[in-house]
Protein backbone atom coordinates (compact mmCIF):
# COMPACT_ATOMS: atom_id res chain seq x y z
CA UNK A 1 -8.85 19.01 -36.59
CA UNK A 2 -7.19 17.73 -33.50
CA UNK A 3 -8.83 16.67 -30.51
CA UNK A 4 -9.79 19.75 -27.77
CA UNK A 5 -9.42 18.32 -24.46
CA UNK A 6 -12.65 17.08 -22.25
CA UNK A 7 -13.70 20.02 -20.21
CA UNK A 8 -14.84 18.50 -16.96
CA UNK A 9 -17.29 19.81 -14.55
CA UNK A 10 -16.29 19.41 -10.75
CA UNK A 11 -18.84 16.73 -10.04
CA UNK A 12 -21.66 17.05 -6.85
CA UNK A 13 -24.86 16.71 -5.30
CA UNK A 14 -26.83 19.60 -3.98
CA UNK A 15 -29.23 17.12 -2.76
CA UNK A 16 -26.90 15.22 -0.53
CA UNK A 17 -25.36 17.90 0.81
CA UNK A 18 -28.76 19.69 1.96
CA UNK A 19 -30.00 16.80 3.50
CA UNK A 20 -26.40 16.58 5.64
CA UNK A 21 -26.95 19.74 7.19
CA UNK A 22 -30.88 19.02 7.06
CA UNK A 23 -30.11 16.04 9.43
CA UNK A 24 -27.98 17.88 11.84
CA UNK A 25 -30.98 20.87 11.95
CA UNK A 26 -33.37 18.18 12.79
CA UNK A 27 -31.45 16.40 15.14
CA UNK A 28 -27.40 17.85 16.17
CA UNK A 29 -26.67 15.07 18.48
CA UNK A 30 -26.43 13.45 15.50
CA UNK A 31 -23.35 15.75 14.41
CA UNK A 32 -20.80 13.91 15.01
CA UNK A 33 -21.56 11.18 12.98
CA UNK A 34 -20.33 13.34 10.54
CA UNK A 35 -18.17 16.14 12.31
CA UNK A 36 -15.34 14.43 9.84
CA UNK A 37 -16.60 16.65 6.91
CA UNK A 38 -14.50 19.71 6.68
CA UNK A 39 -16.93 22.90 4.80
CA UNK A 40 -14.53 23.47 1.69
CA UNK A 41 -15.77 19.55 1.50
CA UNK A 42 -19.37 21.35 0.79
CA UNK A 43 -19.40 22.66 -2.77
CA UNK A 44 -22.42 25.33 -2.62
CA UNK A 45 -21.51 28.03 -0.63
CA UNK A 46 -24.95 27.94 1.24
CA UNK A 47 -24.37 24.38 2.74
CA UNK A 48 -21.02 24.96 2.78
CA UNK A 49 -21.87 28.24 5.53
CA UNK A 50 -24.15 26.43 7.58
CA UNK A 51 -21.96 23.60 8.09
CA UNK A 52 -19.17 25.98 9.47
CA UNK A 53 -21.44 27.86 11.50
CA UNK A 54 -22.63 24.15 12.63
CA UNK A 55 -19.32 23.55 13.36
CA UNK A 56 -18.17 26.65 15.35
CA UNK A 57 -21.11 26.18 17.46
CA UNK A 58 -20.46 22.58 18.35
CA UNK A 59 -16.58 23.75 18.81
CA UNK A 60 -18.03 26.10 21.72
CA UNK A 61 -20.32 23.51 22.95
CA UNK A 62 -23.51 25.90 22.25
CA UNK A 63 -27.04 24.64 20.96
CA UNK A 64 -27.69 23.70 17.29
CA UNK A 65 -30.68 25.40 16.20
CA UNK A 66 -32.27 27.74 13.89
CA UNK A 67 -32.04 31.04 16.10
CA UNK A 68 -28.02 30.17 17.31
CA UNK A 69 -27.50 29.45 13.59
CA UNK A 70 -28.62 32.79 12.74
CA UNK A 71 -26.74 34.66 14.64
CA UNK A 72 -23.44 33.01 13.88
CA UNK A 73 -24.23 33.37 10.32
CA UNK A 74 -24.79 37.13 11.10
CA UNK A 75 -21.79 37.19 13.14
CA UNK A 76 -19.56 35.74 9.83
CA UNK A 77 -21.38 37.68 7.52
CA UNK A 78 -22.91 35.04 5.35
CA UNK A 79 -26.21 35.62 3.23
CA UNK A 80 -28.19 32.73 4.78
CA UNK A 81 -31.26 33.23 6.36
CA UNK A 82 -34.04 31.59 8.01
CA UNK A 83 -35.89 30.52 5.03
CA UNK A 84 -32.91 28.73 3.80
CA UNK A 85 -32.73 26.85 7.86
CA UNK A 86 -36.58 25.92 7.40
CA UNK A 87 -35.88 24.42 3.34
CA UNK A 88 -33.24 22.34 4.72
CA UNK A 89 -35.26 20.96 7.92
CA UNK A 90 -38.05 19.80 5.35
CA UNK A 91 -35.97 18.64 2.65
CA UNK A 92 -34.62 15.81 4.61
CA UNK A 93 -35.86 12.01 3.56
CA UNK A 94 -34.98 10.66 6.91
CA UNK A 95 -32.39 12.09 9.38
CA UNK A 96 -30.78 8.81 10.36
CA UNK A 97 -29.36 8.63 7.55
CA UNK A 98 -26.54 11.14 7.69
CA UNK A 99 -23.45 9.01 7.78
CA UNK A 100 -24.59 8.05 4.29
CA UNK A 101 -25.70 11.49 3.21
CA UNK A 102 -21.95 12.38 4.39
CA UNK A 103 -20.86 9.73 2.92
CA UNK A 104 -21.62 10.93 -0.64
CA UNK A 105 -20.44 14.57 0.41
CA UNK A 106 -16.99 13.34 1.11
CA UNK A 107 -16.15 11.20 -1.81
CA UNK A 108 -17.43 14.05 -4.43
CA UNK A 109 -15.26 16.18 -2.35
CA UNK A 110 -12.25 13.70 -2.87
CA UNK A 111 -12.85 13.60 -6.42
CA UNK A 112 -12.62 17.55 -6.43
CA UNK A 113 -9.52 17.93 -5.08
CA UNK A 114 -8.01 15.10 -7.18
CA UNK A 115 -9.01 17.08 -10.05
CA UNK A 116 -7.68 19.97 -8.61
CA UNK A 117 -4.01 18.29 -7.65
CA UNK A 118 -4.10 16.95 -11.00
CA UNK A 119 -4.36 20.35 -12.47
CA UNK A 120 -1.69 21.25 -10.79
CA UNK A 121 0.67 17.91 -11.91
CA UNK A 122 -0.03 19.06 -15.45
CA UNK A 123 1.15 22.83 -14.78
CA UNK A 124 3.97 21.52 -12.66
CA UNK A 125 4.90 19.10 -15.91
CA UNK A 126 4.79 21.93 -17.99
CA UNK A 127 6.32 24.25 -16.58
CA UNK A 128 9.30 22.59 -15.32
CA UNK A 129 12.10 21.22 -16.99
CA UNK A 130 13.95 19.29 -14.66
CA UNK A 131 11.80 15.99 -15.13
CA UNK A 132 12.97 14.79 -11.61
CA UNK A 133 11.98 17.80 -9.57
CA UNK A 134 8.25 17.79 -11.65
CA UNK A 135 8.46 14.29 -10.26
CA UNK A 136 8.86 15.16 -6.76
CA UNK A 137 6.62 18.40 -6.25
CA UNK A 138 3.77 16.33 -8.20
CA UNK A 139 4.12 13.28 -5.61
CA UNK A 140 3.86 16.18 -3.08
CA UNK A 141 0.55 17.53 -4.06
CA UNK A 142 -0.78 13.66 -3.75
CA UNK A 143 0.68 13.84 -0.28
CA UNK A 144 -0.75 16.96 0.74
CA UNK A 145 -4.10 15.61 -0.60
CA UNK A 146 -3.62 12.42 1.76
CA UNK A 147 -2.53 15.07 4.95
CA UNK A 148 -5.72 16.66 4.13
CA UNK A 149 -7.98 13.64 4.60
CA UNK A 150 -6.03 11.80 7.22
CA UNK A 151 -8.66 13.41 10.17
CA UNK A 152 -11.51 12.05 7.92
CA UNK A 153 -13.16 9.36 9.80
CA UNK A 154 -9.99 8.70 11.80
CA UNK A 155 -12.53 7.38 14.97
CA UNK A 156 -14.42 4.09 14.37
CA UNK A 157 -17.54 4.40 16.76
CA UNK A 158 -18.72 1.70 18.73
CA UNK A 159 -21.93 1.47 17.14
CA UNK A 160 -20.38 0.83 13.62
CA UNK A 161 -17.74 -1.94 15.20
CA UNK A 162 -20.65 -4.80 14.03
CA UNK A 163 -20.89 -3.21 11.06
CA UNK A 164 -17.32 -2.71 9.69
CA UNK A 165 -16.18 -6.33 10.69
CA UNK A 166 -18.77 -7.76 8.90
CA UNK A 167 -18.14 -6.00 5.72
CA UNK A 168 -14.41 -7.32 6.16
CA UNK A 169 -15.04 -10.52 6.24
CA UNK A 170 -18.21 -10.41 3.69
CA UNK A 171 -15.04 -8.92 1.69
CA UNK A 172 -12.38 -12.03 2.41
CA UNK A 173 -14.98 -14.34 2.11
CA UNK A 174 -15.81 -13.12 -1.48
CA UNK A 175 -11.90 -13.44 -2.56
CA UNK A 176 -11.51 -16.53 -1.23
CA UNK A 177 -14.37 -17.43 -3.32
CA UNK A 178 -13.35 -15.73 -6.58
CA UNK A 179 -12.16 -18.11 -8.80
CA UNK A 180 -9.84 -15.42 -10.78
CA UNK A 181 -8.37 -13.86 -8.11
CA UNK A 182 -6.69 -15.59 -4.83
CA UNK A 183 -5.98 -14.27 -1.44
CA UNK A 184 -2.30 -12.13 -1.48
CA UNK A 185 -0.29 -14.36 0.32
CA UNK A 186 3.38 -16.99 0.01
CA UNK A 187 3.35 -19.88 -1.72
CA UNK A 188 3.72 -22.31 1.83
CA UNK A 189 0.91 -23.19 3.15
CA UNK A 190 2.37 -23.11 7.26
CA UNK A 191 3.92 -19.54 6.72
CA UNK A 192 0.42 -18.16 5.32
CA UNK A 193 -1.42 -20.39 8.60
CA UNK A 194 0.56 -17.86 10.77
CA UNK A 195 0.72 -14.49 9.10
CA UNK A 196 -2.47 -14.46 7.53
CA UNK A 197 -2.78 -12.80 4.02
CA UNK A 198 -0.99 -9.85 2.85
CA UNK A 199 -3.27 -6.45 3.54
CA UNK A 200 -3.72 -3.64 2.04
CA UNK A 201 -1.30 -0.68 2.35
CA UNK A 202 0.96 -3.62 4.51
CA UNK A 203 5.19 -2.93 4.28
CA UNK A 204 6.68 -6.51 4.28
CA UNK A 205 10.86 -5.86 5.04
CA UNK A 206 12.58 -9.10 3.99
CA UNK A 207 16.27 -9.03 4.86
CA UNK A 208 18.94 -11.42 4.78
CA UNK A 209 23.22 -10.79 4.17
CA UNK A 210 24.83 -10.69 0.72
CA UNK A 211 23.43 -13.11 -1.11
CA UNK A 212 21.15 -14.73 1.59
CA UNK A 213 18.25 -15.95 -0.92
CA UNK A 214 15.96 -12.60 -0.14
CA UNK A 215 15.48 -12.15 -3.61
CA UNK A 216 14.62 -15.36 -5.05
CA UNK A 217 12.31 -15.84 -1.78
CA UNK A 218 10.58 -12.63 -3.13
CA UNK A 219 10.35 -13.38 -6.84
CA UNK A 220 8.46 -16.78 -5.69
CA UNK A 221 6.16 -14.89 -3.63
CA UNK A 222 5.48 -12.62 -6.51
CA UNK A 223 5.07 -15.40 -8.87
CA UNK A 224 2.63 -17.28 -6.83
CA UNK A 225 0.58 -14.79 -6.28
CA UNK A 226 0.44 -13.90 -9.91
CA UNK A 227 -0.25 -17.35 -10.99
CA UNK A 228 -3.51 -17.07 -8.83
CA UNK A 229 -4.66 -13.96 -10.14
CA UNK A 230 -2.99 -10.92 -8.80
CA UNK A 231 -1.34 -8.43 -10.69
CA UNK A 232 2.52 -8.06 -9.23
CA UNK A 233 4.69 -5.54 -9.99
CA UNK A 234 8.57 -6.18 -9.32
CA UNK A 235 11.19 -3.22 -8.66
CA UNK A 236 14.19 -4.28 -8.97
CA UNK A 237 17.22 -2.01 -8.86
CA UNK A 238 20.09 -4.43 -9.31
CA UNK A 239 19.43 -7.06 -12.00
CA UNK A 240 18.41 -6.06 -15.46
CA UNK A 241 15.18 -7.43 -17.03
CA UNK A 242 16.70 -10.20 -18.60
CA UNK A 243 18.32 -11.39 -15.85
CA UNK A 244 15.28 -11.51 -13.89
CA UNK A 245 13.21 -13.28 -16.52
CA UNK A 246 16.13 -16.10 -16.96
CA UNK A 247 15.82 -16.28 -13.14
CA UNK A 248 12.32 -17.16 -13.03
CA UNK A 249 12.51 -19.02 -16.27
CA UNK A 250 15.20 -21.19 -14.31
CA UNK A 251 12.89 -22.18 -11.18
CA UNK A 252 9.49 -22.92 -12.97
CA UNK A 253 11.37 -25.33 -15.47
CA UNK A 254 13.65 -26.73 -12.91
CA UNK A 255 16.88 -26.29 -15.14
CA UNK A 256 19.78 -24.73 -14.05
CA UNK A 257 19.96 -21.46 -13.83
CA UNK A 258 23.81 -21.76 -15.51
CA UNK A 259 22.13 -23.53 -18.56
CA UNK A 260 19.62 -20.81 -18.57
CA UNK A 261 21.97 -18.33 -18.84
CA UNK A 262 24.29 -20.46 -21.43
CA UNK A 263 20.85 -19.83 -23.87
CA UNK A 264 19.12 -23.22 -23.35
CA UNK A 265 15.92 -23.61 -24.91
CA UNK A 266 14.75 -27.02 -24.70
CA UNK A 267 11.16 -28.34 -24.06
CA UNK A 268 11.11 -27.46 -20.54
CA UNK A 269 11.56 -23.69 -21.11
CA UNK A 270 8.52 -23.80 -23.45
CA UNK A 271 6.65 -25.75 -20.92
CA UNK A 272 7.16 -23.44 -18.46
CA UNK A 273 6.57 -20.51 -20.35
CA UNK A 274 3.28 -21.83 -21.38
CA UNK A 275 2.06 -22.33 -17.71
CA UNK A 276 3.53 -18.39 -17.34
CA UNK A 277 0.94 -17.70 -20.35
CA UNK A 278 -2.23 -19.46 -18.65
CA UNK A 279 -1.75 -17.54 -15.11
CA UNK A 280 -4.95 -16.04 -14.53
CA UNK A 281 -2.98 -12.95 -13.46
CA UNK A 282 0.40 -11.13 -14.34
CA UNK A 283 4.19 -10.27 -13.06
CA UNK A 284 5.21 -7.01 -14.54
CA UNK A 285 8.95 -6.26 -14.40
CA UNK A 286 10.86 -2.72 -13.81
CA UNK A 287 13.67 -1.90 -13.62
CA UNK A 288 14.61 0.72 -11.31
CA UNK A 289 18.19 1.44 -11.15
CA UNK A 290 18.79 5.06 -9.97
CA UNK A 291 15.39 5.77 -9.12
CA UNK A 292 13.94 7.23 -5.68
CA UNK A 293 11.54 6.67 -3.65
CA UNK A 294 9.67 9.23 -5.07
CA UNK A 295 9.47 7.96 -8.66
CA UNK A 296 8.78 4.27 -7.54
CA UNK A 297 5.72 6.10 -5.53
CA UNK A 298 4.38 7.88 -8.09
CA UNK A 299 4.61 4.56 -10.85
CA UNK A 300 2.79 2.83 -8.14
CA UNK A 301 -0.60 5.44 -8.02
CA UNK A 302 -0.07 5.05 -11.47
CA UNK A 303 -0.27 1.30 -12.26
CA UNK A 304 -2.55 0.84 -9.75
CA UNK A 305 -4.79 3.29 -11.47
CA UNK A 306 -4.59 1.53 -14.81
CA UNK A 307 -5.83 -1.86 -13.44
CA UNK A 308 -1.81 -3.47 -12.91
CA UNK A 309 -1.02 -3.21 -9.78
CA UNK A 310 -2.39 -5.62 -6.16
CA UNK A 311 1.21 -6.47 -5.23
CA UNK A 312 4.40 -4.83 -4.95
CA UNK A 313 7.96 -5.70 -4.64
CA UNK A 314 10.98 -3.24 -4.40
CA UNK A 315 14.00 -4.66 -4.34
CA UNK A 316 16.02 -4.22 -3.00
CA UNK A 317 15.86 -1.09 -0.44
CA UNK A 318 19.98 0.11 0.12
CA UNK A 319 20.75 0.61 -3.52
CA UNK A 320 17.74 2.96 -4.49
CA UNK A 321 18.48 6.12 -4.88
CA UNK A 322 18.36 8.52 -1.94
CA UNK A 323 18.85 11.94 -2.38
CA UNK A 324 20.27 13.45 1.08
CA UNK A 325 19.15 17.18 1.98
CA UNK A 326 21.57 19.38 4.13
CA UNK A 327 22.59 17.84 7.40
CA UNK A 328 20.33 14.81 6.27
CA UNK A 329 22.62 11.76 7.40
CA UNK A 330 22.25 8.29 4.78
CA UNK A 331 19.59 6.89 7.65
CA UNK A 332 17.57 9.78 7.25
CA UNK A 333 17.46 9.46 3.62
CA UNK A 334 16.54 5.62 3.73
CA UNK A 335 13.68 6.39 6.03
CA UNK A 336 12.52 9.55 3.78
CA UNK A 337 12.39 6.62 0.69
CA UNK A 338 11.01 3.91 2.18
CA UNK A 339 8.42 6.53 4.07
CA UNK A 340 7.13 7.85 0.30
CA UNK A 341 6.67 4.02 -0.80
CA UNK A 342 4.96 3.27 2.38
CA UNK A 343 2.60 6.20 1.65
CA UNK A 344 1.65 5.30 -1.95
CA UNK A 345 0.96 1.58 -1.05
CA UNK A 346 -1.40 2.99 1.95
CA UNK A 347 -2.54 5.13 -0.41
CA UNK A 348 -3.43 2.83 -3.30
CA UNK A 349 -4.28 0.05 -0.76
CA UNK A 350 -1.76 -2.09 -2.04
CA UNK A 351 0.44 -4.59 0.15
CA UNK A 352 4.04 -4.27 -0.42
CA UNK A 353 7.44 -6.39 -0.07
CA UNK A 354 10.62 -4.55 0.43
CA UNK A 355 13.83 -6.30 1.36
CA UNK A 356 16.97 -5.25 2.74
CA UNK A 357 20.32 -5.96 3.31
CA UNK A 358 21.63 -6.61 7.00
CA UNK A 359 24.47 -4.30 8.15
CA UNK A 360 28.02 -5.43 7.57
CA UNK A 361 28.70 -5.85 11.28
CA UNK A 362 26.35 -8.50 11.38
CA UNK A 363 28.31 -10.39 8.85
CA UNK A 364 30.97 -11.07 11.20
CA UNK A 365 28.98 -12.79 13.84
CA UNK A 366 29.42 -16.86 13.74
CA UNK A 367 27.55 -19.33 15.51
CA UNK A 368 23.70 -20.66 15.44
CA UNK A 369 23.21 -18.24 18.42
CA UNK A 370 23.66 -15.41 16.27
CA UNK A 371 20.64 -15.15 14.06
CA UNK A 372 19.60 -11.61 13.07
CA UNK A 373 17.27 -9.29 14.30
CA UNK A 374 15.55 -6.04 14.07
CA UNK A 375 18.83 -4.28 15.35
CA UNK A 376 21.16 -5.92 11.99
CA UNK A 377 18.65 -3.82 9.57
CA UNK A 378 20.68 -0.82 7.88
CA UNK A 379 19.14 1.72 9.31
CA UNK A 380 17.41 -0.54 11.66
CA UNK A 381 14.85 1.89 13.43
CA UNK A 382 14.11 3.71 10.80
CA UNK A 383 13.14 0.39 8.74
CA UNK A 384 11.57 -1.34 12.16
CA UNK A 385 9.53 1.84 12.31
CA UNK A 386 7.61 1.65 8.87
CA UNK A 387 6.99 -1.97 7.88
CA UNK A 388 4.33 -3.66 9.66
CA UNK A 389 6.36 -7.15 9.66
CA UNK A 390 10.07 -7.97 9.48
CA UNK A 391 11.23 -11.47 7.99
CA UNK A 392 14.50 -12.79 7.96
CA UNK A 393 16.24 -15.29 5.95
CA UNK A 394 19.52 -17.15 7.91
CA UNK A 395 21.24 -19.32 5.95
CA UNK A 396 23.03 -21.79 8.42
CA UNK A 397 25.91 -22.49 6.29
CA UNK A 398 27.05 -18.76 6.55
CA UNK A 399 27.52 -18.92 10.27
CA UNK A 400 27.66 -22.51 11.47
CA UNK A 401 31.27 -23.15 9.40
CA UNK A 402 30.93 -27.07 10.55
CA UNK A 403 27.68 -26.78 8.09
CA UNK A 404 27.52 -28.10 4.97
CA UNK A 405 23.80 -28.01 4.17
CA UNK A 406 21.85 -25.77 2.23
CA UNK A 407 18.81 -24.86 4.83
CA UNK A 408 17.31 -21.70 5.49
CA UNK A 409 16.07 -20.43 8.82
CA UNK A 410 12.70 -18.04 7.43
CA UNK A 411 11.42 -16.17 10.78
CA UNK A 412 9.09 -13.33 11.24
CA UNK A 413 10.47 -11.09 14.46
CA UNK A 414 7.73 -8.34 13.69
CA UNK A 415 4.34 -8.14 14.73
CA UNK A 416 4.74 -11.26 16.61
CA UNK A 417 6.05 -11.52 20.27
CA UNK A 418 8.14 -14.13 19.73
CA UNK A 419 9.80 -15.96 17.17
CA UNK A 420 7.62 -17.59 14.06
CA UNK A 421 10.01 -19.85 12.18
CA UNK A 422 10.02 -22.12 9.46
CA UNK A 423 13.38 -24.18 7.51
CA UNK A 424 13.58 -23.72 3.77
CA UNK A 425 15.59 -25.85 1.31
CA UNK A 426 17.33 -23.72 -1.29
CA UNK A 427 17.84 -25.21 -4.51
CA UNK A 428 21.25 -23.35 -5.13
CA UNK A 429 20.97 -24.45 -9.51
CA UNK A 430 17.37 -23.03 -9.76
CA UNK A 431 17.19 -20.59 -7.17
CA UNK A 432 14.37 -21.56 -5.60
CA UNK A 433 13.34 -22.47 -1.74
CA UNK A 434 11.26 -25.59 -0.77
CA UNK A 435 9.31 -26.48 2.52
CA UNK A 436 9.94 -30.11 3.96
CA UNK A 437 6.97 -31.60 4.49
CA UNK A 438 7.89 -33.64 7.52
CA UNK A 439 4.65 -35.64 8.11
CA UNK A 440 4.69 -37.23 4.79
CA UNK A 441 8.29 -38.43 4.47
CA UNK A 442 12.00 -37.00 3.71
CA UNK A 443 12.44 -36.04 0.33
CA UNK A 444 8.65 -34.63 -0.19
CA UNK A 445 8.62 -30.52 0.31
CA UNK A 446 6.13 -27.89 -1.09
CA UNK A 447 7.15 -25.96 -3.95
């Protein structure tokens, strides 16, 4: 006999949410510690009238007691009465504690409506047969969800400022600390001194011309990170899988990536692919060609879900998929993508690396004054608007003609007020950039 399906019951806590509006009964100037919680967030339909009467009366700046309860309760018909008011003032443990008491309120309300969106993914997948539309309308519900919650503890009070900050860095301290799993960040050690680590829910744009290194400076970061712990997942649109593994297979052995490619196999591949096998952590690959914003979004939530996804990488942004609506110009379609990636890192709390190609214009320009900037980005505000930091890659020998080296300007323009900037030696055989160490001699650099 096959397997029913798990029936699940929509999970709660009387208790908690009694003592909520217990709390607010015994003392309402302590409502607003919790004025975040919404009354559908309530699932018994007691609590869940109070705290709507609670909230109408607070709305009309009137006093929160038993008798102005009453009558608003009257007024919107509900079968509460006073006994119910004088259970809930003596069923409270201690009234101080509401922003914990809502605490527990909200999150079994989160869980609800997940359940309930996710009811509604599995009629949409049923019921529709065009697999890319199902798509779409299911990353919708997940994005109503997230509209829904968005004025959910959107203020951080002054008397919690101590508080929060000192969970944050209780929290970096303990990563720093774990052996198995290392801060998100690049693999040079200056870069990481000035932009910190990679947060969550963070848009990193990386853009460079035609071939300006953006994608091998990407697959490094990716790689690093994965060799201390992380899990990293790599869209890429434009290479197939193979491609990308010779790639990497290329820079950790330091053979040519033309000898890779020519089907090489000597002891240096197997070396390198049995430091691949010890990382503590893992680089999944996908390949993404002719996919939207939409679908990369949703395989995000669900990779992150199964345990596979801290890092991200889409690459690269221009040659996704973007489906235009009417009167929707290109730009407008970029920004719609890149907007529903955005959301599902923010979402899953997962940092993210995008790059992007500069606009052809730029590609004219000659000259070491004419390094790019936020204005070269295809659809440059759109892309300037939604990632927190934009990092460009310059290779000099594109523009200065009287160049014959193989440096690389790497500068962040975005969040910083001016310029941070850094020169990278590509290795043009394995595809890979170096930092010169300068203190300790030419010819040393970090890998």
């Amino acid at each position: 006999m096959a397997n029913q399906p798990k029936a699940y019951t929509p999970p709660f806590d009387i208790e908690a949410e009694e003592w909520a509006v217990g709390a607010v009964l015994v003392n309402p100037d302590l409502y607003y510690t919790a004025s975040y919680l919404q009354p559908d967030d309530f699932y018994h339909w007691q609590a869940q009238a109070v705290w709507q009467a609670i909230g109408k009366l607070a709305a009309s700046r009137s006093p929160i007691d038993t008798g102005t309860l009453c009558k608003e309760l009257g007024r919107a018909g509900a079968a509460v009465g006073p006994d119910y008011l004088a259970e809930l003032v003596n069923c409270v443990p201690n009234a101080t504690h509401l922003e914990y008491y809502a605490r527990v309120v909200c999150g079994l309300s989160v869980r609800r409506k997940l359940m309930q969106a996710g009811a509604r993914i599995v009629q949409v997948a049923y019921e529709e047969e065009d697999a890319d539309l199902a798509q779409r309308k299911s990353w919708e519900f997940l994005q109503e969800l997230r509209a829904n919650g968005r004025g959910k503890r959107d203020v951080l009070e002054h008397n919690q400022t101590m508080e929060a900050l000192f969970e944050h860095q209780v929290a970096v301290q303990k990563e720093i600390e774990e052996p198995s799993r290392g801060l998100l960040d690049t693999p040079w050690p200056q870069v990481n001194e000035t932009i910190g680590r990679f947060e969550p829910g963070q848009v990193i744009t990386i853009a460079a011309i035609t071939s300006g290194g953006k994608t091998a400076l990407t697959e490094q970061i990716m790689e690093h990170n994965a060799a201390q712990g992380a899990q990293a997942v790599y869209f890429h649109a434009e290479y197939p899988d193979n491609f990308m593994l010779q790639r990497r297979i290329s820079r950790l052995s330091a053979v040519s990536f033309s000898r890779v490619r020519l089907g090489y196999n000597g002891e240096e591949i197997q070396e390198a692919m049995d430091k691949i096998a010890r990382w503590p952590g893992a680089e999944h690959f996908i390949h993404c060609a002719g996919w939207g914003g939409g679908q990369i979004a949703a395989k995000i939530m669900e990779l992150r879900a199964r345990g596979m996804c801290d890092l991200v990488a889409v690459d690269y942004l221009q040659i996704l998929r973007h489906d235009q609506y009417r009167g929707e110009s290109k730009t407008d379609a970029i920004s719609r993508t890149l907007g529903a990636i955005k959301e599902a890192l923010e979402m899953t709390g997962v940092p993210g690396i995008v790059t992007s190609q500069l606009s052809r214009e730029h590609e004219r320009g000659s000259g070491s004054n004419r390094k790019p900037g936020l204005i070269d980005l295809r659809a440059c505000g759109e892309i300037e608007e939604k990632s927190n930091a934009v990092a460009f890659l310059w290779p000099r020998c594109k523009y200065e003609h009287d160049y014959t080296g193989t440096d690389v300007d790497f500068y962040f323009r975005k969040p910083y007020g001016k310029e941070a900037e850094w020169t990278l030696f590509f290795d043009q055989d394995c595809l890979k950039h170096y930092m010169p160490i300068c203190e300790l001699g030419q010819g040393d650099f970090i890998l």
